[in-house]
N, C-alpha and C. Protein backbone atom coordinates (compact mmCIF):
# COMPACT_ATOMS: atom_id res chain seq x y z
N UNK A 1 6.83 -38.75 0.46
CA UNK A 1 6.00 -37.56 0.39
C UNK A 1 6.60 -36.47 1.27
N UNK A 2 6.62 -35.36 1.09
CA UNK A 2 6.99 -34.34 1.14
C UNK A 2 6.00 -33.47 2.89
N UNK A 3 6.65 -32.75 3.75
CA UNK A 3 6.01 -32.24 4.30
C UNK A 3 6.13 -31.18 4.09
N UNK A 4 6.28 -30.48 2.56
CA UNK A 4 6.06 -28.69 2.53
C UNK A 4 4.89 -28.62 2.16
N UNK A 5 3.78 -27.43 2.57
CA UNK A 5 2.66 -27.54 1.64
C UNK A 5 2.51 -26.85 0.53
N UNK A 6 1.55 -27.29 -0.01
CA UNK A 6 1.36 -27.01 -1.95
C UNK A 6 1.18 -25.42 -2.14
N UNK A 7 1.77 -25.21 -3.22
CA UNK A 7 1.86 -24.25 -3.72
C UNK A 7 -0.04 -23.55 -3.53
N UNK A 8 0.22 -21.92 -3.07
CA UNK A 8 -1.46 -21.46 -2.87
C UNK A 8 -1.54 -21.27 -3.90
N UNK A 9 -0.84 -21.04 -4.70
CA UNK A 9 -1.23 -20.23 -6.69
C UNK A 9 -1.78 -21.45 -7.50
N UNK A 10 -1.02 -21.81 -7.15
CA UNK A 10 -1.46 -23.04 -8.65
C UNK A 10 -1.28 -24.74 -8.17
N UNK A 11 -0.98 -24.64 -6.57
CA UNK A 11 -1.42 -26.42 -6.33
C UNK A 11 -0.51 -27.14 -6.35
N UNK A 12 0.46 -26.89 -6.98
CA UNK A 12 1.90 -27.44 -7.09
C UNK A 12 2.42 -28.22 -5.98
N UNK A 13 2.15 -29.33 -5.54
CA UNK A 13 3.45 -30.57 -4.74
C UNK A 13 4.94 -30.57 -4.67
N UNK A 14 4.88 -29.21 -6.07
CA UNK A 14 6.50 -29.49 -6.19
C UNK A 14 7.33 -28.22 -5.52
N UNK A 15 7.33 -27.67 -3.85
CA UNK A 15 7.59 -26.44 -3.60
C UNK A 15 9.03 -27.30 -2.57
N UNK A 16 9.46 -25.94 -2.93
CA UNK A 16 10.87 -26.30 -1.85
C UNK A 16 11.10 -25.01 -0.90
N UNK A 17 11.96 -25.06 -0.26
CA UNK A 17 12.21 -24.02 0.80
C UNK A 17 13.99 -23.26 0.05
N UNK A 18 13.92 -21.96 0.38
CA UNK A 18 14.84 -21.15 0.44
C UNK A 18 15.11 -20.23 1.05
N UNK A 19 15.66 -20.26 1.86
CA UNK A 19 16.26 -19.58 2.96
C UNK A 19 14.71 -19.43 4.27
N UNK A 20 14.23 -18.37 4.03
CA UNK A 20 12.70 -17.91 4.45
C UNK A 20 11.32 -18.18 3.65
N UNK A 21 11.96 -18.44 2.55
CA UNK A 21 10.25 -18.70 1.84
C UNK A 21 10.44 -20.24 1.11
N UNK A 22 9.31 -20.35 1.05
CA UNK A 22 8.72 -21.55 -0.49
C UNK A 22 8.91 -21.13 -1.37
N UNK A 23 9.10 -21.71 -2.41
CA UNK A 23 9.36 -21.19 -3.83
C UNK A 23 8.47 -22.68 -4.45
N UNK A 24 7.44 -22.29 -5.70
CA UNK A 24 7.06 -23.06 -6.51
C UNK A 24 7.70 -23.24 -7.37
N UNK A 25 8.38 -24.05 -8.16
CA UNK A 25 9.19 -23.80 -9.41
C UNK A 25 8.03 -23.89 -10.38
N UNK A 26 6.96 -24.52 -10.71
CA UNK A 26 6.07 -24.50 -11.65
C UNK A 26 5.72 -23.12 -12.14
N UNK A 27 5.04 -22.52 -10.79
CA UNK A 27 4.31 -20.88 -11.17
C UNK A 27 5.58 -19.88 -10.62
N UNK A 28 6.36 -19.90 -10.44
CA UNK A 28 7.48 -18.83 -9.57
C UNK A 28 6.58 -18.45 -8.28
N UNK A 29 6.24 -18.86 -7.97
CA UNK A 29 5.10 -17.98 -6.64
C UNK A 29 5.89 -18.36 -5.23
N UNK A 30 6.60 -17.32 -4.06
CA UNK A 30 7.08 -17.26 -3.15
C UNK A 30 6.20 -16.98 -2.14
N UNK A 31 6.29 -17.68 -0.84
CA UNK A 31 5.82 -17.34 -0.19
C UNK A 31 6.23 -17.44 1.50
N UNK A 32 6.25 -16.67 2.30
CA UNK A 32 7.47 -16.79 3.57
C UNK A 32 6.42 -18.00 4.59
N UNK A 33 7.27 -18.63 4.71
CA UNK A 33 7.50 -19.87 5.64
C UNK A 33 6.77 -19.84 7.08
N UNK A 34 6.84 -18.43 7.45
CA UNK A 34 6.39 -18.13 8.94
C UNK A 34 4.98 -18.11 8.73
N UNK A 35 4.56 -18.06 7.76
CA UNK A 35 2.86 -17.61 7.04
C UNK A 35 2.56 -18.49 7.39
N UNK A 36 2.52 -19.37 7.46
CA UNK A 36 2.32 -20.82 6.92
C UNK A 36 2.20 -21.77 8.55
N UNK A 37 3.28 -21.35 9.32
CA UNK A 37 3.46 -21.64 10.92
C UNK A 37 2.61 -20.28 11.85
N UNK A 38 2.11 -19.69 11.27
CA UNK A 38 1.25 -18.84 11.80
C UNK A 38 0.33 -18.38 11.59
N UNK A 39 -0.78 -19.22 10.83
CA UNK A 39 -1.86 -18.87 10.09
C UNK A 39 -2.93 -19.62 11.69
N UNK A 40 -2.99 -20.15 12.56
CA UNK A 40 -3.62 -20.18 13.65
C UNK A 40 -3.32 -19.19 14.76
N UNK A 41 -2.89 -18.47 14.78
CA UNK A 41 -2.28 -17.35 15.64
C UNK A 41 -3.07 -16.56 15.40
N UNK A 42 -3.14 -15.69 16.20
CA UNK A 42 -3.85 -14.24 16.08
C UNK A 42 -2.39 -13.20 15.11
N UNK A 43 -3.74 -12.64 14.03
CA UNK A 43 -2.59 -11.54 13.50
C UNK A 43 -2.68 -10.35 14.43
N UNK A 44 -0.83 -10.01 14.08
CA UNK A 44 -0.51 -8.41 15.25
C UNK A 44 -1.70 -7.59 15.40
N UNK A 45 -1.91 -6.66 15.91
CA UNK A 45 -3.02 -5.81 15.75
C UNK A 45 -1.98 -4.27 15.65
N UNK A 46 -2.19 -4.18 14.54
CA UNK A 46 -1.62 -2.42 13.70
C UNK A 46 -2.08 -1.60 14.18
N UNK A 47 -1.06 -0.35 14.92
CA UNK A 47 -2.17 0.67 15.10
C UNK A 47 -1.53 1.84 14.24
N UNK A 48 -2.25 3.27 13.86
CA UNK A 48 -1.81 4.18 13.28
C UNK A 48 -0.52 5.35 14.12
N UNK A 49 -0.85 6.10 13.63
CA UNK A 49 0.41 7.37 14.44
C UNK A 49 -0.52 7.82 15.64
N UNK A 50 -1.74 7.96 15.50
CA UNK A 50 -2.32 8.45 17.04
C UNK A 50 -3.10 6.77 18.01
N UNK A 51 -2.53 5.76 17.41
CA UNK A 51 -3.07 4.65 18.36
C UNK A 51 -4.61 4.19 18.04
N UNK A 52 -4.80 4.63 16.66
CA UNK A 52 -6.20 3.90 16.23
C UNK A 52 -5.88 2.36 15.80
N UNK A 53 -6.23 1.29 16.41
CA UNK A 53 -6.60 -0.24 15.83
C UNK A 53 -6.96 -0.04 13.90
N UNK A 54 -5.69 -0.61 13.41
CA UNK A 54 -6.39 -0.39 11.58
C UNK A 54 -6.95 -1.74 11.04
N UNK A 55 -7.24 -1.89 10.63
CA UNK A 55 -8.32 -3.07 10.10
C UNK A 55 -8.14 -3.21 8.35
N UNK A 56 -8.03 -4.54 7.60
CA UNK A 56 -8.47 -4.42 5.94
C UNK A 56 -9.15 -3.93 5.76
N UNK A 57 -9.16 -2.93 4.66
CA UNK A 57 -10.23 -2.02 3.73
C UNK A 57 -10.65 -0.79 4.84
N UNK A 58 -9.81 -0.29 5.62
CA UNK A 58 -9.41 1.16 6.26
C UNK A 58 -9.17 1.78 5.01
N UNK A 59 -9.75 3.33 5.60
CA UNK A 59 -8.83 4.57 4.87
C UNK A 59 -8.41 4.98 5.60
N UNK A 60 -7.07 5.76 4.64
CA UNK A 60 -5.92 6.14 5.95
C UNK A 60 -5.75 7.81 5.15
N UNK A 61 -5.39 8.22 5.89
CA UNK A 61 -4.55 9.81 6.01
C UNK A 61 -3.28 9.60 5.78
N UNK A 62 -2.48 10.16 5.25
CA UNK A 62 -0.55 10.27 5.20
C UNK A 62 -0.54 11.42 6.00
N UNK A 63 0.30 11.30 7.58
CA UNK A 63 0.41 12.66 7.83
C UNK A 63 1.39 13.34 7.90
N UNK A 64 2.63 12.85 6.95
CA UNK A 64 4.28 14.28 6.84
C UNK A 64 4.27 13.49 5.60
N UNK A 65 4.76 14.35 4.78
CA UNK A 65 5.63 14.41 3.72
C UNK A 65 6.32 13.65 3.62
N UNK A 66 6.75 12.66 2.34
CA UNK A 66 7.35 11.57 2.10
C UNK A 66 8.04 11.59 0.85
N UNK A 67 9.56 11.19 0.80
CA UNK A 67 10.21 11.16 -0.48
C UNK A 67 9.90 9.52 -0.86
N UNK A 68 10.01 9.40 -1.85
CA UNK A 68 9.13 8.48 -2.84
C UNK A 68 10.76 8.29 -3.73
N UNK A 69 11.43 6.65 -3.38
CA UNK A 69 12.48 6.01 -4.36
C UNK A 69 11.86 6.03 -5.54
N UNK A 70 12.82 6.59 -6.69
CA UNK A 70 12.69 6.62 -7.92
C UNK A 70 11.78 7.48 -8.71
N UNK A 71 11.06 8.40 -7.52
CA UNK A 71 10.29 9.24 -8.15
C UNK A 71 10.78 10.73 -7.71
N UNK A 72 10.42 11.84 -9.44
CA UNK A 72 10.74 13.22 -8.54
C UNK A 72 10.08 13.85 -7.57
N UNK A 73 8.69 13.34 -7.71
CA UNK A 73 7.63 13.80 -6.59
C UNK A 73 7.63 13.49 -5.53
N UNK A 74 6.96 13.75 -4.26
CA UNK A 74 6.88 13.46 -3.01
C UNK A 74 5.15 12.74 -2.59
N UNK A 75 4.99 12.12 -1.36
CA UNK A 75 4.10 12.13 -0.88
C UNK A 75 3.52 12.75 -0.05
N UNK A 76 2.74 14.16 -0.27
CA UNK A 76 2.22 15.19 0.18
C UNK A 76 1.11 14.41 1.51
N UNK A 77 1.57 15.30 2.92
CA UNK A 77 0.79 15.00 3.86
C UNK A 77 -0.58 15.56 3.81
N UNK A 78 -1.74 14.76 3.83
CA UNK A 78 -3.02 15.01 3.57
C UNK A 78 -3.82 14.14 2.81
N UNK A 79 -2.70 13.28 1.95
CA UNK A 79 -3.48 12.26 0.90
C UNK A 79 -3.78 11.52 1.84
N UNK A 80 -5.47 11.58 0.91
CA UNK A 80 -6.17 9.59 1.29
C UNK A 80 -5.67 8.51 0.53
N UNK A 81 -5.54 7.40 1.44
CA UNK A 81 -5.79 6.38 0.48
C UNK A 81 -6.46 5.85 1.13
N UNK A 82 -7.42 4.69 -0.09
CA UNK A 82 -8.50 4.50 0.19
C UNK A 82 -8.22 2.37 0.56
N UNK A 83 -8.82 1.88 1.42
CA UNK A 83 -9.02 0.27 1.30
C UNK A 83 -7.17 0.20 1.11
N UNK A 84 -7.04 0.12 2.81
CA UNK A 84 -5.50 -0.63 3.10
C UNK A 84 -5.36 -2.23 2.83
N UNK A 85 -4.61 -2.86 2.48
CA UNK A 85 -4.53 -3.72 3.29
C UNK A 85 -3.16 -4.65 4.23
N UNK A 86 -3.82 -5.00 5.26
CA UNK A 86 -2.59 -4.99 6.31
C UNK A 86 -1.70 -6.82 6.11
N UNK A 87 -0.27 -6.46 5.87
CA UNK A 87 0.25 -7.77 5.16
C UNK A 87 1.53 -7.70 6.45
N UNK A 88 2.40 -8.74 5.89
CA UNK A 88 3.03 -9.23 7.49
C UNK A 88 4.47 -8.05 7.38
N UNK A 89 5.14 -7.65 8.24
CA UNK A 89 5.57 -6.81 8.07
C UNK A 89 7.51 -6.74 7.69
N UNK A 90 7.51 -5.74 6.80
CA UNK A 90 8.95 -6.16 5.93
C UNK A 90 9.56 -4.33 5.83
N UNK A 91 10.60 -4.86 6.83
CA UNK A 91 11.19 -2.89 7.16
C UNK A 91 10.46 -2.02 7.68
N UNK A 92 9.20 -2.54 8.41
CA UNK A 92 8.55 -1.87 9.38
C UNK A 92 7.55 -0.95 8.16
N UNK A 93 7.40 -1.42 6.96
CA UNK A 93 6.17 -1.03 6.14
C UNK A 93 5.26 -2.43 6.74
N UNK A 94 3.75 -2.17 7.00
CA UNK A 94 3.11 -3.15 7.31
C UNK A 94 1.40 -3.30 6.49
N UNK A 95 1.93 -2.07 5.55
CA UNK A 95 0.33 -1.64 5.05
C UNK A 95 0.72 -1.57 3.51
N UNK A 96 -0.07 -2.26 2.87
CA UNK A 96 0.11 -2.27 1.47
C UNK A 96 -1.30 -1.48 0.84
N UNK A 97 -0.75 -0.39 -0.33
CA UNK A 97 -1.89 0.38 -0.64
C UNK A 97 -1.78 0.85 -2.14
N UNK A 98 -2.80 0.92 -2.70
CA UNK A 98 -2.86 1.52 -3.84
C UNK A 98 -2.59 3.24 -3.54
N UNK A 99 -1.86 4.04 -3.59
CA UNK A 99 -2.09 5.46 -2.98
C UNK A 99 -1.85 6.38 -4.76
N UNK A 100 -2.73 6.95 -4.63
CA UNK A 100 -3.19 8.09 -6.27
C UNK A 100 -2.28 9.02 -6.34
N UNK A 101 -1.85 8.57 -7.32
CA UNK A 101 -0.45 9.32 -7.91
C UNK A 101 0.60 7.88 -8.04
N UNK A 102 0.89 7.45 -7.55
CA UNK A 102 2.35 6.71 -7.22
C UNK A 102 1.31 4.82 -7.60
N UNK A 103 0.54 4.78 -7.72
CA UNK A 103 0.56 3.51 -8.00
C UNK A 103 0.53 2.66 -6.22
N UNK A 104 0.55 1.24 -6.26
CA UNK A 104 1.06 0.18 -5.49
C UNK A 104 2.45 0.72 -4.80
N UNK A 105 1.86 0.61 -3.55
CA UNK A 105 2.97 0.78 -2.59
C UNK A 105 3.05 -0.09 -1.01
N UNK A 106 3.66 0.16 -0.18
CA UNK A 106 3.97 -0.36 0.77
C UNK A 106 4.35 0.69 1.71
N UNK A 107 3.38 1.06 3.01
CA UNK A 107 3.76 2.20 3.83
C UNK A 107 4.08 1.74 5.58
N UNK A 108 4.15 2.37 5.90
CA UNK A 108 4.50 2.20 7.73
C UNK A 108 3.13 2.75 8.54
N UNK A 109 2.88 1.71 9.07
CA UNK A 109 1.60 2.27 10.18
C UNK A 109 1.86 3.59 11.01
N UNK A 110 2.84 4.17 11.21
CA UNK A 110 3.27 4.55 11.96
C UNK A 110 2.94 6.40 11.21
N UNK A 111 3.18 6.31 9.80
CA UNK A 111 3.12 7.91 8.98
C UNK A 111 1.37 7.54 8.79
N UNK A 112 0.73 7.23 8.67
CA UNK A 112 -0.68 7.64 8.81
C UNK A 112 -1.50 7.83 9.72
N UNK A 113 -3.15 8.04 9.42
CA UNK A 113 -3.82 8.18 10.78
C UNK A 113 -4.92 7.62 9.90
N UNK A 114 -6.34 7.19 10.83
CA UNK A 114 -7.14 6.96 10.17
C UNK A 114 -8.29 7.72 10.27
N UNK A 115 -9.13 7.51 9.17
CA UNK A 115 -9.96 8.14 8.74
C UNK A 115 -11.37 7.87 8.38
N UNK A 116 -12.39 8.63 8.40
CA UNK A 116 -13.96 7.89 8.01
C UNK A 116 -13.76 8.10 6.72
């Protein structure tokens, strides 16, 4: 028996390790390794550009202007987005968000502020 644990998607026994993550071969579902060795830990505590504590399902402010890969538009400072949520952090993006206009994204605690 195996000491990786089961796949979270679909239950799977059958997960292996690659490089940093699990990989299910059943469902393709990846997932990083450290998750997994750090789910009793306290998660980081995020703060914004002026030092507000951000929390899941925050709204945030964008506050400068942002060029946007693959798009001609920009991300104009002033947009809300609405219900962050805060995931482990990859290139110093640590906030994953639906933001209006652009779809699903991934931003940096650091270009927003928060908001009521």
């Amino acid at each position: 028996m195996s000491d990786l644990p089961k796949c979270p998607k679909c239950g799977s026994e059958y997960t292996y390790e690659d490089g940093v993550l699990y990989i299910c071969p059943e469902c393709a579902h990846e997932w990083p390794i450290q998750q997994e060795e750090s789910l009793d830990d306290e998660p980081a505590i995020v703060k914004d550009a002026h030092g507000n504590i951000l929390q899941d399902g925050d709204s945030v402010t964008i506050v400068k202007d942002l060029k946007v890969k693959g798009s001609s538009s920009a991300l104009k400072s002033g947009t809300k987005v609405k219900s962050i949520r805060l995931v482990a952090e990859v290139n110093g993006h640590n906030i994953e968000a639906k933001v209006p206009g652009f779809g699903q994204m991934m931003l940096k605690s650091s270009i927003v502020k928060k908001s009521s």
